[in-house]
N, C-alpha and C. Protein backbone atom coordinates (compact mmCIF):
# COMPACT_ATOMS: atom_id res chain seq x y z
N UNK A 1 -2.84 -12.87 -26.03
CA UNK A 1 -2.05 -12.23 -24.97
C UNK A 1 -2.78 -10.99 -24.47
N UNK A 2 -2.75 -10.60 -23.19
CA UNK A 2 -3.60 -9.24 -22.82
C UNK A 2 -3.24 -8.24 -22.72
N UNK A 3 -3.69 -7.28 -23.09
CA UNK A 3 -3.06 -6.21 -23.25
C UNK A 3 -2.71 -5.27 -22.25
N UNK A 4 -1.54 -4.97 -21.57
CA UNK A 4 -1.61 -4.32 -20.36
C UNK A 4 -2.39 -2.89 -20.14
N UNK A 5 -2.63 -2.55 -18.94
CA UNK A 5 -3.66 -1.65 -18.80
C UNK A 5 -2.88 -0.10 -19.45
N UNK A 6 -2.87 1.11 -19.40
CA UNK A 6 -2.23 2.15 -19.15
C UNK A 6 -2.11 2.61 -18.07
N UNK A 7 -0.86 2.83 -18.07
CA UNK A 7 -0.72 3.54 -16.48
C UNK A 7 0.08 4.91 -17.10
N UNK A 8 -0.39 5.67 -15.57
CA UNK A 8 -0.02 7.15 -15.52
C UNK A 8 0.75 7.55 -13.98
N UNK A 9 0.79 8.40 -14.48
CA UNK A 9 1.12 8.81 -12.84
C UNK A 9 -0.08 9.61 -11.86
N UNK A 10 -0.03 9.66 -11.08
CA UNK A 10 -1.04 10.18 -9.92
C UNK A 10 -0.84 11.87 -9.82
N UNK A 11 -1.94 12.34 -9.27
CA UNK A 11 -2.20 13.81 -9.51
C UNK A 11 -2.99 13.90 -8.14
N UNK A 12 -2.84 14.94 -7.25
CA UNK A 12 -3.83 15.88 -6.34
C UNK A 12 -5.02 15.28 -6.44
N UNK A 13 -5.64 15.59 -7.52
CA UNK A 13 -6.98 15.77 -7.97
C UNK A 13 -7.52 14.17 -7.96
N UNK A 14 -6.20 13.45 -8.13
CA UNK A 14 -6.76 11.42 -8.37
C UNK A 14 -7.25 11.23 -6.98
N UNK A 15 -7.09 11.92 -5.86
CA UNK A 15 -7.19 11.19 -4.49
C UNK A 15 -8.37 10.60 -4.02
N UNK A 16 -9.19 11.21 -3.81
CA UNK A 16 -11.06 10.73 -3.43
C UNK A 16 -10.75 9.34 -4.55
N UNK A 17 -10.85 9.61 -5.71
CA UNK A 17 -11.04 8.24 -6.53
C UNK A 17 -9.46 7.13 -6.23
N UNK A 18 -8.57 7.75 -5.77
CA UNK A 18 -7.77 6.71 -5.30
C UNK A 18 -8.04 5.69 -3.93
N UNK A 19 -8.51 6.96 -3.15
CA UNK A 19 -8.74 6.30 -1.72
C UNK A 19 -10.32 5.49 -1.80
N UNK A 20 -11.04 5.15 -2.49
CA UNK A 20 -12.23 4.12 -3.12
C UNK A 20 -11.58 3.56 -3.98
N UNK A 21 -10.43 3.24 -4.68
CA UNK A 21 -10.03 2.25 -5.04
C UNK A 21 -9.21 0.76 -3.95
N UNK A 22 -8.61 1.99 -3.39
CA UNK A 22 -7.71 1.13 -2.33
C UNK A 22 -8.50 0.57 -0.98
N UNK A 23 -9.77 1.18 -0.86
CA UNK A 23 -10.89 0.76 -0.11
C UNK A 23 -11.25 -0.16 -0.53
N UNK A 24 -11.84 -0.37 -1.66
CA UNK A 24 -12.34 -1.66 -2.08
C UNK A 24 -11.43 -2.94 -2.79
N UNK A 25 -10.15 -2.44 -2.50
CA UNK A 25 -9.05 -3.37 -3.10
C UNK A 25 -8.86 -4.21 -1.48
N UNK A 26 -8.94 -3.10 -0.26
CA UNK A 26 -8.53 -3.85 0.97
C UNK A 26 -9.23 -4.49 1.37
N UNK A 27 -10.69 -4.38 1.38
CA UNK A 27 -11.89 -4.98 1.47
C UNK A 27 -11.92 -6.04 2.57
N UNK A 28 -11.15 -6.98 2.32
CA UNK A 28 -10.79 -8.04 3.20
C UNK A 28 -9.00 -8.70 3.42
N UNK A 29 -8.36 -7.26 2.91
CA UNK A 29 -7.01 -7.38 3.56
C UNK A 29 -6.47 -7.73 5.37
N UNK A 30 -6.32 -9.04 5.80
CA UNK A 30 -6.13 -9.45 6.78
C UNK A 30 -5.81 -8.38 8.15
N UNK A 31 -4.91 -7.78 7.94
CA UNK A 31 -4.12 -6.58 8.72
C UNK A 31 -5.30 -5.68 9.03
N UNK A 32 -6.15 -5.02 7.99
CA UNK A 32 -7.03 -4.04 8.05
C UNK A 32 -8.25 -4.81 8.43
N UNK A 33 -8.67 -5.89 8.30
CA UNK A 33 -9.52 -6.17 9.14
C UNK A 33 -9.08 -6.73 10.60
N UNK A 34 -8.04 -6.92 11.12
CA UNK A 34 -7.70 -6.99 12.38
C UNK A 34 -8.06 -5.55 12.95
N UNK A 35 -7.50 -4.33 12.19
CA UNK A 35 -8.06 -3.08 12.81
C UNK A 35 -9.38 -2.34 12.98
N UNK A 36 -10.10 -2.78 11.97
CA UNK A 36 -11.67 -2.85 11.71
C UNK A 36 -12.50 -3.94 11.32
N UNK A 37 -12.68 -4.83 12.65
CA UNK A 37 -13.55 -6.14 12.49
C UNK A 37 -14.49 -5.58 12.53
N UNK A 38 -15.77 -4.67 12.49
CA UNK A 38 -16.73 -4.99 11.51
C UNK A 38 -17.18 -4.95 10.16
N UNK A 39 -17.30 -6.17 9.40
CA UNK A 39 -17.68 -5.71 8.20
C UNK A 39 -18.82 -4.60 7.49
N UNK A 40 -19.54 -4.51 8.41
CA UNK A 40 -20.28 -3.40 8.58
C UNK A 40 -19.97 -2.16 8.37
N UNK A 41 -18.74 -1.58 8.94
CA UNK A 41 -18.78 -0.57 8.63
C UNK A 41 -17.68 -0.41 8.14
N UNK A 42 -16.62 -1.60 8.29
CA UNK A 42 -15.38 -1.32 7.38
C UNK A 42 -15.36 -0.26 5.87
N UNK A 43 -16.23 -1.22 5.50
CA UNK A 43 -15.96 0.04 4.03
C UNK A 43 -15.93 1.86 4.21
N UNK A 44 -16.39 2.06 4.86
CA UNK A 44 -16.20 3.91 5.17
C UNK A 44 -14.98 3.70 5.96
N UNK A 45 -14.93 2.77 7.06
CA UNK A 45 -13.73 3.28 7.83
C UNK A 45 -12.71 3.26 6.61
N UNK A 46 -11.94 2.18 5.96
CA UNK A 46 -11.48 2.08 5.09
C UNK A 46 -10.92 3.18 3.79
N UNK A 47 -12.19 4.11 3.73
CA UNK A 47 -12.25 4.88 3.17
C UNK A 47 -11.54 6.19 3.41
N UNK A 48 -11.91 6.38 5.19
CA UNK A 48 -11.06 7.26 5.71
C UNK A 48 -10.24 7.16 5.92
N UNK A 49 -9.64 5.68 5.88
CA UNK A 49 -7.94 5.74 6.33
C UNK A 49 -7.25 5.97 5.38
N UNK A 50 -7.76 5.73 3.88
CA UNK A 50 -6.80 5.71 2.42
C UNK A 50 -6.89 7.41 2.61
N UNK A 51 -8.03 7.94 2.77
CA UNK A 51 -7.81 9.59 2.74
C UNK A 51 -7.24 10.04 3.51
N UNK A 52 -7.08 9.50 4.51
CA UNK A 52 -5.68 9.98 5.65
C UNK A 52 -4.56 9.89 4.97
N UNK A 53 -4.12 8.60 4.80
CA UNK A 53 -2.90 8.21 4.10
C UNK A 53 -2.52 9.28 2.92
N UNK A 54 -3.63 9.48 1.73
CA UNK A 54 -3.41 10.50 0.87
C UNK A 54 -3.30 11.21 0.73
N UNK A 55 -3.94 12.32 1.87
CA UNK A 55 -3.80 13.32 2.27
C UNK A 55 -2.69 13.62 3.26
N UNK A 56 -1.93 12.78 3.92
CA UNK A 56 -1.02 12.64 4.70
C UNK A 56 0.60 13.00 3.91
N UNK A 57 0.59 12.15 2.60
CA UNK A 57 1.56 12.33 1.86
C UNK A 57 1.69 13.77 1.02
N UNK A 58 2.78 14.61 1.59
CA UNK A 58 2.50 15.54 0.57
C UNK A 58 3.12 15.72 -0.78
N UNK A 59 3.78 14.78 -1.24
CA UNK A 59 4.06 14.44 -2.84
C UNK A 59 3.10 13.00 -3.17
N UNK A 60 2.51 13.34 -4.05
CA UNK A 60 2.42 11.73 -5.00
C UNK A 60 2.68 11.68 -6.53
N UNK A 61 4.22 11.96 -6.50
CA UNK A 61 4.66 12.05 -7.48
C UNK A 61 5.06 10.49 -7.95
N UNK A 62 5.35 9.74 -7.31
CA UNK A 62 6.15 8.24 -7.38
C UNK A 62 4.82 7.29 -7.03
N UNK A 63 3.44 7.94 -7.05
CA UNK A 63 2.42 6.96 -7.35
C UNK A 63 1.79 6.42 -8.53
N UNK A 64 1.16 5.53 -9.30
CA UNK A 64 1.09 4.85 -10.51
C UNK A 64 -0.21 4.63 -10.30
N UNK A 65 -1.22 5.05 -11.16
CA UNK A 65 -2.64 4.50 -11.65
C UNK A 65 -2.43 3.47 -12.77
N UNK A 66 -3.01 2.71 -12.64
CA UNK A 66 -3.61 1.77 -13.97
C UNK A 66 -5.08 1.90 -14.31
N UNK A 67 -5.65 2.25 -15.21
CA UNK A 67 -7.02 2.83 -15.69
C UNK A 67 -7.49 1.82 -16.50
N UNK A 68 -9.36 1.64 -16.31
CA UNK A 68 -9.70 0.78 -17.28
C UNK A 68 -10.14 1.66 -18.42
N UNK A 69 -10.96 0.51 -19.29
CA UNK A 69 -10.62 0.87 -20.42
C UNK A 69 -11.58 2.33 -20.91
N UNK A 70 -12.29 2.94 -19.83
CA UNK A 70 -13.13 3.58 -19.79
C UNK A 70 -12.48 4.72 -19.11
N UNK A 71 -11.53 4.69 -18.92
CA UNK A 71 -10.31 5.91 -18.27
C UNK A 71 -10.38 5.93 -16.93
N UNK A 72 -11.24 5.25 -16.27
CA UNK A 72 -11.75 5.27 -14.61
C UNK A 72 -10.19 4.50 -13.66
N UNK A 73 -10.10 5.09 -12.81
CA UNK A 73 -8.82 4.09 -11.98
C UNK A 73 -9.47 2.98 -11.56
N UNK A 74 -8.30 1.78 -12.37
CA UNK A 74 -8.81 0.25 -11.97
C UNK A 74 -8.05 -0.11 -10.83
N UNK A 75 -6.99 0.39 -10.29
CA UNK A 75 -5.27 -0.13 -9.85
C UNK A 75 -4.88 1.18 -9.42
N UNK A 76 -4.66 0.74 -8.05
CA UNK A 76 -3.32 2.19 -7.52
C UNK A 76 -2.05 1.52 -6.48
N UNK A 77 -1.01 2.17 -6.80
CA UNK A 77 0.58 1.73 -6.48
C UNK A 77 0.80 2.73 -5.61
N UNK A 78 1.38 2.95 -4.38
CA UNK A 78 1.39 4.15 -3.41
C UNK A 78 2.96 3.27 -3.36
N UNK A 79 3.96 4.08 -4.33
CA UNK A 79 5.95 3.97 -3.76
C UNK A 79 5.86 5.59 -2.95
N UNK A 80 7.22 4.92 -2.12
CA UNK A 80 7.51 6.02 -1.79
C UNK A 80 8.78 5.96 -2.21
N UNK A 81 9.96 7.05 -2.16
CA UNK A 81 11.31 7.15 -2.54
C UNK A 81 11.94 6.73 -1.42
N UNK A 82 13.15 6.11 -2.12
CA UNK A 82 14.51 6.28 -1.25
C UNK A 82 14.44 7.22 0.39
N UNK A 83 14.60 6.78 1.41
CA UNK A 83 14.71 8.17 2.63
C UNK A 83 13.36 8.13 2.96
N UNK A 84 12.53 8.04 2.23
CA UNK A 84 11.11 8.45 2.70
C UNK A 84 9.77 7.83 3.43
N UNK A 85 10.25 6.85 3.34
CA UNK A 85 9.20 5.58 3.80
C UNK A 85 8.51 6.08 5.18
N UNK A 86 9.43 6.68 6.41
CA UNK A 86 8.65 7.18 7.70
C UNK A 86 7.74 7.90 7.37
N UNK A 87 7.01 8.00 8.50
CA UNK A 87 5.90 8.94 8.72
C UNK A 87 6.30 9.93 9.82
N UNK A 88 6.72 10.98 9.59
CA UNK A 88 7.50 11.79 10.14
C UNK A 88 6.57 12.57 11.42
N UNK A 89 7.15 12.52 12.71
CA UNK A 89 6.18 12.68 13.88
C UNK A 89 5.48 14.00 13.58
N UNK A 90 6.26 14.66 13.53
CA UNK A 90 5.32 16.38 13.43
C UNK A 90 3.59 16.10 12.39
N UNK A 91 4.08 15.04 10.96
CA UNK A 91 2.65 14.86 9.99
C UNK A 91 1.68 13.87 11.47
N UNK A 92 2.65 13.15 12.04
CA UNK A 92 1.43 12.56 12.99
C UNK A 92 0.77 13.16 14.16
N UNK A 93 1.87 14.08 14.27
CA UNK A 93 0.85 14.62 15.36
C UNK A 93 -0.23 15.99 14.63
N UNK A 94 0.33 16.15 13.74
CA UNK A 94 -0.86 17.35 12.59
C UNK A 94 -2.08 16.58 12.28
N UNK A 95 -2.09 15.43 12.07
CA UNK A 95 -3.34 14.43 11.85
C UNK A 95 -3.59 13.94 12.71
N UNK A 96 -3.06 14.02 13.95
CA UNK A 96 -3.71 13.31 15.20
C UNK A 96 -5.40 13.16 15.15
N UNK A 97 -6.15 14.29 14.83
CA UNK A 97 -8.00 14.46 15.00
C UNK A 97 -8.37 13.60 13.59
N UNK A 98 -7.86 13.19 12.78
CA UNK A 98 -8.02 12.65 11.98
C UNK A 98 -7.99 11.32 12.04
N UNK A 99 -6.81 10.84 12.74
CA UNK A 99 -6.44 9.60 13.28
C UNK A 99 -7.78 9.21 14.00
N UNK A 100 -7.90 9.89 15.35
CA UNK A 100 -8.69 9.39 15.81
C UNK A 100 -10.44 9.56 15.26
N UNK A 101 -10.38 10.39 14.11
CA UNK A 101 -11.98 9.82 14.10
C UNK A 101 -11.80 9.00 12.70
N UNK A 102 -10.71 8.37 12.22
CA UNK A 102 -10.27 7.17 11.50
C UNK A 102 -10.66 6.07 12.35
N UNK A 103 -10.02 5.79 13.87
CA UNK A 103 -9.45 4.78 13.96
C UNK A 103 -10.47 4.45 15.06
N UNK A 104 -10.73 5.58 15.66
CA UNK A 104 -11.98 5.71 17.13
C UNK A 104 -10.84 4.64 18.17
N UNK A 105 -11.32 3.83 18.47
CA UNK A 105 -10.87 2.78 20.04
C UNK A 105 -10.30 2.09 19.43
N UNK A 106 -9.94 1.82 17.90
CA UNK A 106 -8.83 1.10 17.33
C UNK A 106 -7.23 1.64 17.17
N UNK A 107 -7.29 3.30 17.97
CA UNK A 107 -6.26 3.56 17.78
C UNK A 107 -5.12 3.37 18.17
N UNK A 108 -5.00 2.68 19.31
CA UNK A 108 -4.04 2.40 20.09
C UNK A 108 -3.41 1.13 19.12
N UNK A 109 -4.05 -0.11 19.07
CA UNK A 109 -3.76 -1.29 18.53
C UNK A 109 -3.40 -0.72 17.11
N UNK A 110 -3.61 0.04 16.25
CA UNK A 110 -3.21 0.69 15.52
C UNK A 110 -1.79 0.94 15.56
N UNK A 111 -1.72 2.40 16.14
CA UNK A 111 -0.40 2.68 16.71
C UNK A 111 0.50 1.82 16.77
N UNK A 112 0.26 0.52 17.51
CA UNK A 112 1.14 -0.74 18.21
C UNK A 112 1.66 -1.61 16.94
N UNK A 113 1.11 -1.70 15.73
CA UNK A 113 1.12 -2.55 14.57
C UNK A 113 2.19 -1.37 13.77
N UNK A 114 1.63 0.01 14.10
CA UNK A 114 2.82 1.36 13.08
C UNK A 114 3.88 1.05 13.46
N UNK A 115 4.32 0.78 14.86
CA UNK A 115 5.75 0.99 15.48
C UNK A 115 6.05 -0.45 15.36
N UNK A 116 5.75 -1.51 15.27
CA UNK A 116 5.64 -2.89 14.61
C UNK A 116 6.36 -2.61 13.01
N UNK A 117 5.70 -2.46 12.71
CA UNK A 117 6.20 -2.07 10.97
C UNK A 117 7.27 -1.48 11.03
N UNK A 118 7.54 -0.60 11.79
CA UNK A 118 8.76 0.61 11.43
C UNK A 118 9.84 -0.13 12.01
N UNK A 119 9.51 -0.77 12.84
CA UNK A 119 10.52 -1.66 13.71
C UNK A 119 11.32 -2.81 12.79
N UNK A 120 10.61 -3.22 11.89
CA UNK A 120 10.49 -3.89 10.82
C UNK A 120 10.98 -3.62 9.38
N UNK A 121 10.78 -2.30 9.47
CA UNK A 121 11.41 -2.21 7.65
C UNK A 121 12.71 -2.15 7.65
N UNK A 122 13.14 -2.46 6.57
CA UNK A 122 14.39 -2.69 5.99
C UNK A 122 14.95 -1.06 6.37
N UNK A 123 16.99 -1.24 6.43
CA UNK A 123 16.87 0.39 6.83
C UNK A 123 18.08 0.59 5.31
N UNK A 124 18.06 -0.75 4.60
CA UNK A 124 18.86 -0.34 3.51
C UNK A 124 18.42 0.90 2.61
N UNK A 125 18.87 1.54 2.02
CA UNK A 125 18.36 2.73 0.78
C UNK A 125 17.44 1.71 0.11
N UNK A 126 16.24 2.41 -0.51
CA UNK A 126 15.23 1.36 -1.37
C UNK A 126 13.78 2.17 -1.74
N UNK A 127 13.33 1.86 -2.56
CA UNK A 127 11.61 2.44 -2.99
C UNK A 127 10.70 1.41 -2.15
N UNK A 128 9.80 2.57 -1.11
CA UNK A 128 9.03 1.53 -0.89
C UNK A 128 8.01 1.25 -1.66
N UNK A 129 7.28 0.57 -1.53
CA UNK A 129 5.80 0.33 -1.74
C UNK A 129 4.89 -0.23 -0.77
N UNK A 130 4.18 1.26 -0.44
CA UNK A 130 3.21 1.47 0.68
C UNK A 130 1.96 0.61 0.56
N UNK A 131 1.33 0.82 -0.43
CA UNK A 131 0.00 -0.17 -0.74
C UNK A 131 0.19 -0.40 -2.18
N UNK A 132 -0.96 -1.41 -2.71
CA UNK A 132 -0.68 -1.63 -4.26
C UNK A 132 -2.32 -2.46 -4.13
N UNK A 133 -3.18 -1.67 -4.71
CA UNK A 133 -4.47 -2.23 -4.99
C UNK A 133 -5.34 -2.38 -6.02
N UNK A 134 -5.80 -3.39 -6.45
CA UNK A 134 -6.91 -3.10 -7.60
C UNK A 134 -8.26 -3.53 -7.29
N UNK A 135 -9.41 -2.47 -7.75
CA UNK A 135 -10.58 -2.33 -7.96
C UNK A 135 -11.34 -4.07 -8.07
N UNK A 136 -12.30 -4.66 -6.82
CA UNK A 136 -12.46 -5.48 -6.52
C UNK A 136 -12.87 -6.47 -8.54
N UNK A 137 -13.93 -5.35 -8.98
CA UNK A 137 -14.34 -5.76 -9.49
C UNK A 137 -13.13 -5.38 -10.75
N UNK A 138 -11.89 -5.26 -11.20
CA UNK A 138 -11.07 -5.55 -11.97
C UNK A 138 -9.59 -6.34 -11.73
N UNK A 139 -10.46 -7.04 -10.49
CA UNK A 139 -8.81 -8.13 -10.34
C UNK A 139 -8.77 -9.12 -11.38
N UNK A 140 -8.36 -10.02 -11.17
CA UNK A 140 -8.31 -11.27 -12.01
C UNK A 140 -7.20 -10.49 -13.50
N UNK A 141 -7.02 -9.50 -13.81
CA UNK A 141 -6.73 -8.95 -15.27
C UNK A 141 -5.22 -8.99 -15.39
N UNK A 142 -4.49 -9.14 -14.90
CA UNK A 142 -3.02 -8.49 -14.78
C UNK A 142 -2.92 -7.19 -14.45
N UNK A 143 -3.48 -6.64 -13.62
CA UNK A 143 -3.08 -4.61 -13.33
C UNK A 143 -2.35 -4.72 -12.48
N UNK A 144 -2.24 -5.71 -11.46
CA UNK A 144 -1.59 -5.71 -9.85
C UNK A 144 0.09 -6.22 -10.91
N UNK A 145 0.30 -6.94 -12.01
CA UNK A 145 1.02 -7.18 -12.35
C UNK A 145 1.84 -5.97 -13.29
N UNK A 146 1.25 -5.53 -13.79
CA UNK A 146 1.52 -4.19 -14.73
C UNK A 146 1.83 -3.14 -13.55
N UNK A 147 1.08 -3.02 -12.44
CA UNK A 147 2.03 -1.59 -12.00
C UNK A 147 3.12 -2.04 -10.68
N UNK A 148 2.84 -3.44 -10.49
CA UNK A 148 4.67 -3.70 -10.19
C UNK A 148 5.24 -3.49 -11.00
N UNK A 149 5.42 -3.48 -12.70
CA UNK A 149 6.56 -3.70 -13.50
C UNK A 149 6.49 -2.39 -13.83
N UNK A 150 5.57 -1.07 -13.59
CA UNK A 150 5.93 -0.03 -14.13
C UNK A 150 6.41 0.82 -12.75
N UNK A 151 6.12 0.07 -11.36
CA UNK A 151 7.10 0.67 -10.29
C UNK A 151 8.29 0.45 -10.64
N UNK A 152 8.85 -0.82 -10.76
CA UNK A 152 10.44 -1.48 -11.16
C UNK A 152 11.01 -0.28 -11.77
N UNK A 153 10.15 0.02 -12.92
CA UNK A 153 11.28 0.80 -14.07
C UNK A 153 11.20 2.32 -13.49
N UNK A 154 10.05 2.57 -12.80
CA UNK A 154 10.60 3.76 -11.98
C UNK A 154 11.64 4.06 -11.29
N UNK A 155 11.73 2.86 -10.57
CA UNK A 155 12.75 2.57 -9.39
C UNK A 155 14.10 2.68 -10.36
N UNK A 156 14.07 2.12 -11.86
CA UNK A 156 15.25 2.49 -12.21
C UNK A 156 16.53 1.47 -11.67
N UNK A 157 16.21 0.53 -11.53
CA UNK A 157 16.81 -0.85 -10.84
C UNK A 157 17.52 -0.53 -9.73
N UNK A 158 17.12 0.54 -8.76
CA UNK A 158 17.05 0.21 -7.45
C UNK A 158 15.98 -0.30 -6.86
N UNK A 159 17.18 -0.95 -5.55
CA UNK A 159 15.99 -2.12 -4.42
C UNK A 159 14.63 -1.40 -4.14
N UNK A 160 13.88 -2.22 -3.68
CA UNK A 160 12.88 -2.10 -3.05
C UNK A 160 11.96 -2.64 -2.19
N UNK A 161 10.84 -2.38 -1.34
CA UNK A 161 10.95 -3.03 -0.14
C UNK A 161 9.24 -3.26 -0.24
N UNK A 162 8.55 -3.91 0.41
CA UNK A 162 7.11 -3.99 0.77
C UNK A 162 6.63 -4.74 2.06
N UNK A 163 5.71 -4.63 2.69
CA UNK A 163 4.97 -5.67 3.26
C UNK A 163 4.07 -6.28 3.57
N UNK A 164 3.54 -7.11 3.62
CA UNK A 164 1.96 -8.06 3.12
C UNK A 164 1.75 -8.78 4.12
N UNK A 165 0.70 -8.68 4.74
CA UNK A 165 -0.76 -9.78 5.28
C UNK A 165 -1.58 -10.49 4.58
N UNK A 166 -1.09 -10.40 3.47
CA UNK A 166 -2.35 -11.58 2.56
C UNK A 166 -0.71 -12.47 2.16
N UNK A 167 -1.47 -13.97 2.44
CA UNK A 167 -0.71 -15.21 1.99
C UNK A 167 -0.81 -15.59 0.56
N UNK A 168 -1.71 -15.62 0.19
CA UNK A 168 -1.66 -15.46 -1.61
C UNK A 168 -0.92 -14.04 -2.36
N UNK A 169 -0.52 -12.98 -1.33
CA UNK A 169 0.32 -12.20 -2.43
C UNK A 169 1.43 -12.73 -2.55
N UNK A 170 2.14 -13.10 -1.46
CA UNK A 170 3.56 -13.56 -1.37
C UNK A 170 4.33 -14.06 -2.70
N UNK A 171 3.17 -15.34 -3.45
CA UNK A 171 3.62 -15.94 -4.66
C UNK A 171 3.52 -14.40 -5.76
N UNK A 172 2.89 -13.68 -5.94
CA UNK A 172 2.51 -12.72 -6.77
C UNK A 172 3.85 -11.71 -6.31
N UNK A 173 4.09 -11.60 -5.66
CA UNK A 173 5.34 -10.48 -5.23
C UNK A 173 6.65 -11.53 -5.87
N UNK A 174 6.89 -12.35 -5.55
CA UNK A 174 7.98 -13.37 -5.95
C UNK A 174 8.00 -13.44 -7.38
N UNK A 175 6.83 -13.66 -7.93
CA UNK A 175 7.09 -14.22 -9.57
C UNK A 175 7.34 -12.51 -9.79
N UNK A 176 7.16 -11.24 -9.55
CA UNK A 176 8.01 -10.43 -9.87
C UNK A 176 9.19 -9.62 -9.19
N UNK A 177 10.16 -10.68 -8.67
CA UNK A 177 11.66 -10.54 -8.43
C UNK A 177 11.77 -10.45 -6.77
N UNK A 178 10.71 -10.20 -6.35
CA UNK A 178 10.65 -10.05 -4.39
C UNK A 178 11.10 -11.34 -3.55
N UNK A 179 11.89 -11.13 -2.33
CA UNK A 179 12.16 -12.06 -2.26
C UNK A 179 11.72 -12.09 -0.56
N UNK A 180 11.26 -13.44 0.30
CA UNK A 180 10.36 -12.91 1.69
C UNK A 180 12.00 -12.57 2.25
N UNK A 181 11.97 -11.36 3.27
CA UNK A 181 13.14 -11.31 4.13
C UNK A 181 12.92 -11.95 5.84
N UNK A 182 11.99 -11.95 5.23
CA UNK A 182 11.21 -12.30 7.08
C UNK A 182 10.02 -12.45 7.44
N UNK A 183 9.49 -13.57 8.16
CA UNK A 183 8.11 -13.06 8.71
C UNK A 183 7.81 -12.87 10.17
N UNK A 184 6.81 -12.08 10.18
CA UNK A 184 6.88 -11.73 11.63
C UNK A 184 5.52 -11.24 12.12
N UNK A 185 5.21 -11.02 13.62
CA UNK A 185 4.03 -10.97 14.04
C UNK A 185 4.00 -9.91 15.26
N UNK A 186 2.93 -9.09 14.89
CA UNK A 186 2.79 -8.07 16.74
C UNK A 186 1.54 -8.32 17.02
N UNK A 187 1.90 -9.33 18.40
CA UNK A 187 0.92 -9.19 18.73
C UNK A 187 -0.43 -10.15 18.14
N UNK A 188 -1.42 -10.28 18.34
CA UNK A 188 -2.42 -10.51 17.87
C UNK A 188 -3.18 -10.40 16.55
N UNK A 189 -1.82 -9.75 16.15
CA UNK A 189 -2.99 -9.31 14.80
C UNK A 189 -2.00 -10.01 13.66
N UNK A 190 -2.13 -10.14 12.46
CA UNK A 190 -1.81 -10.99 11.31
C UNK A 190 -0.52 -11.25 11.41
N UNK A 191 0.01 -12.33 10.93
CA UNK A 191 1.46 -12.28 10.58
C UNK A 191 1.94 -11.79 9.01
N UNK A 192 2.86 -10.97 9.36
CA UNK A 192 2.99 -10.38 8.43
C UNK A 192 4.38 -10.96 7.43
N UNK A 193 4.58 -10.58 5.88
CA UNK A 193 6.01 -11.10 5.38
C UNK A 193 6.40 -9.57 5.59
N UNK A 194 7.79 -9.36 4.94
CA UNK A 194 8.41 -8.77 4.48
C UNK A 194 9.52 -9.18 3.46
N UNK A 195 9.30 -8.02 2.17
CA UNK A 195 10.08 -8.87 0.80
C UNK A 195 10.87 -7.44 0.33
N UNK A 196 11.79 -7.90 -0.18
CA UNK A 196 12.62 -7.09 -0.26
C UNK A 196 13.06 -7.75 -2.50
N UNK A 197 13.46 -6.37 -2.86
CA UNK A 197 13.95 -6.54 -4.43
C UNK A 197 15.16 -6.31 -4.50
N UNK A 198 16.10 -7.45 -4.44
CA UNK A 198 17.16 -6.58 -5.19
C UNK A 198 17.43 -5.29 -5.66
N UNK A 199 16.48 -5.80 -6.83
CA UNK A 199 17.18 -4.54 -7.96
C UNK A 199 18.48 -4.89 -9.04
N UNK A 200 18.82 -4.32 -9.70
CA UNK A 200 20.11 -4.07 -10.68
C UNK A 200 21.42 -3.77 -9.77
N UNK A 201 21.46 -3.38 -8.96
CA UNK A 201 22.35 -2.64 -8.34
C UNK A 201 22.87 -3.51 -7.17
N UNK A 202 22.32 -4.60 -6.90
CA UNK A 202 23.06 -5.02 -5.83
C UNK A 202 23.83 -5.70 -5.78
């Protein structure tokens, strides 16, 4: 039987090594390469958008590392709480110069996929879960499985919500309790699910 990884919680200081995890976890996440078709340079862009994102959030208290066995982050879980899931206009327009030398001439179609999503999430009370990635070269292990089950017990058996462009997560979100609420599409770019958890509470 394998032994699950350790997980911790996330710190300030995890970010640079978070945002190169979740870079090379997205690598060829459908959605993100609709926004950066070249493979060429995806990997930096990539890079800058997880550091946007990380730097964007100003708690990451409700984020989860899974570490290999060498203490390095193999796996990162980006929940957000209950209420919190938006991206609140004032943080977008404070990162606006950021955005754009993230996104360059992808920003618009960008934009169009954000208000897509938001249009989209669930508006029940719930934990989201923003991204959930592991280190190309430590998939295959169970980590993507271990820090769903150590989000769950965060969550404390309230619902929770996600949403995915890769067709092989769908089964992986399901065998731990997710269920699809919908699928849907903006536009040109991936079709997306949306899965929603119960929870204990409902």
């Amino acid at each position: 039987m394998r032994t699950p990884p350790p997980i911790r919680a996330a710190t300030p200081a995890d970010r640079p090594a978070m945002a190169a995890v979740l870079a090379d976890a997205f690598g060829d996440d459908p959605a993100l390469a609709w926004i950066f078709p070249d493979p060429a340079s995806r990997p930096a862009r990539l890079r800058r958008f997880f550091d946007l994102i990380l730097h964007a959030a100003p708690r990451l208290d409700r984020a989860q590392l899974a570490l290999a066995a060498d203490g390095s982050i193999a796996g990162v879980a980006l929940w957000r709480p209950p209420g919190d899931w938006a991206l609140p206009l004032p943080t977008l327009i404070a990162n606006l110069p950021r955005l754009v030398h993230c996104f360059g001439r992808a920003l618009p179609r960008t934009l169009g996929l954000m208000g897509a999503m938001d249009h989209q999430h669930d508006r029940r009370p719930h934990h989201y879960l923003q991204f959930i990635g592991v280190a190309s070269a430590a998939q295959g292990q169970g980590i993507g499985g271990a820090l769903l089950r150590a989000g769950r017990a965060q969550a404390d058996g309230a619902p929770a919500y996600l949403e995915t462009a890769t067709p092989s997560n769908v089964g992986l979100y399901q065998a731990h309790g997710f269920a699809v609420r919908n699928q849907w599409q903006h536009g040109e770019a991936p079709p997306f699910w949306s899965m929603w958890h119960e929870g204990e509470t409902g």
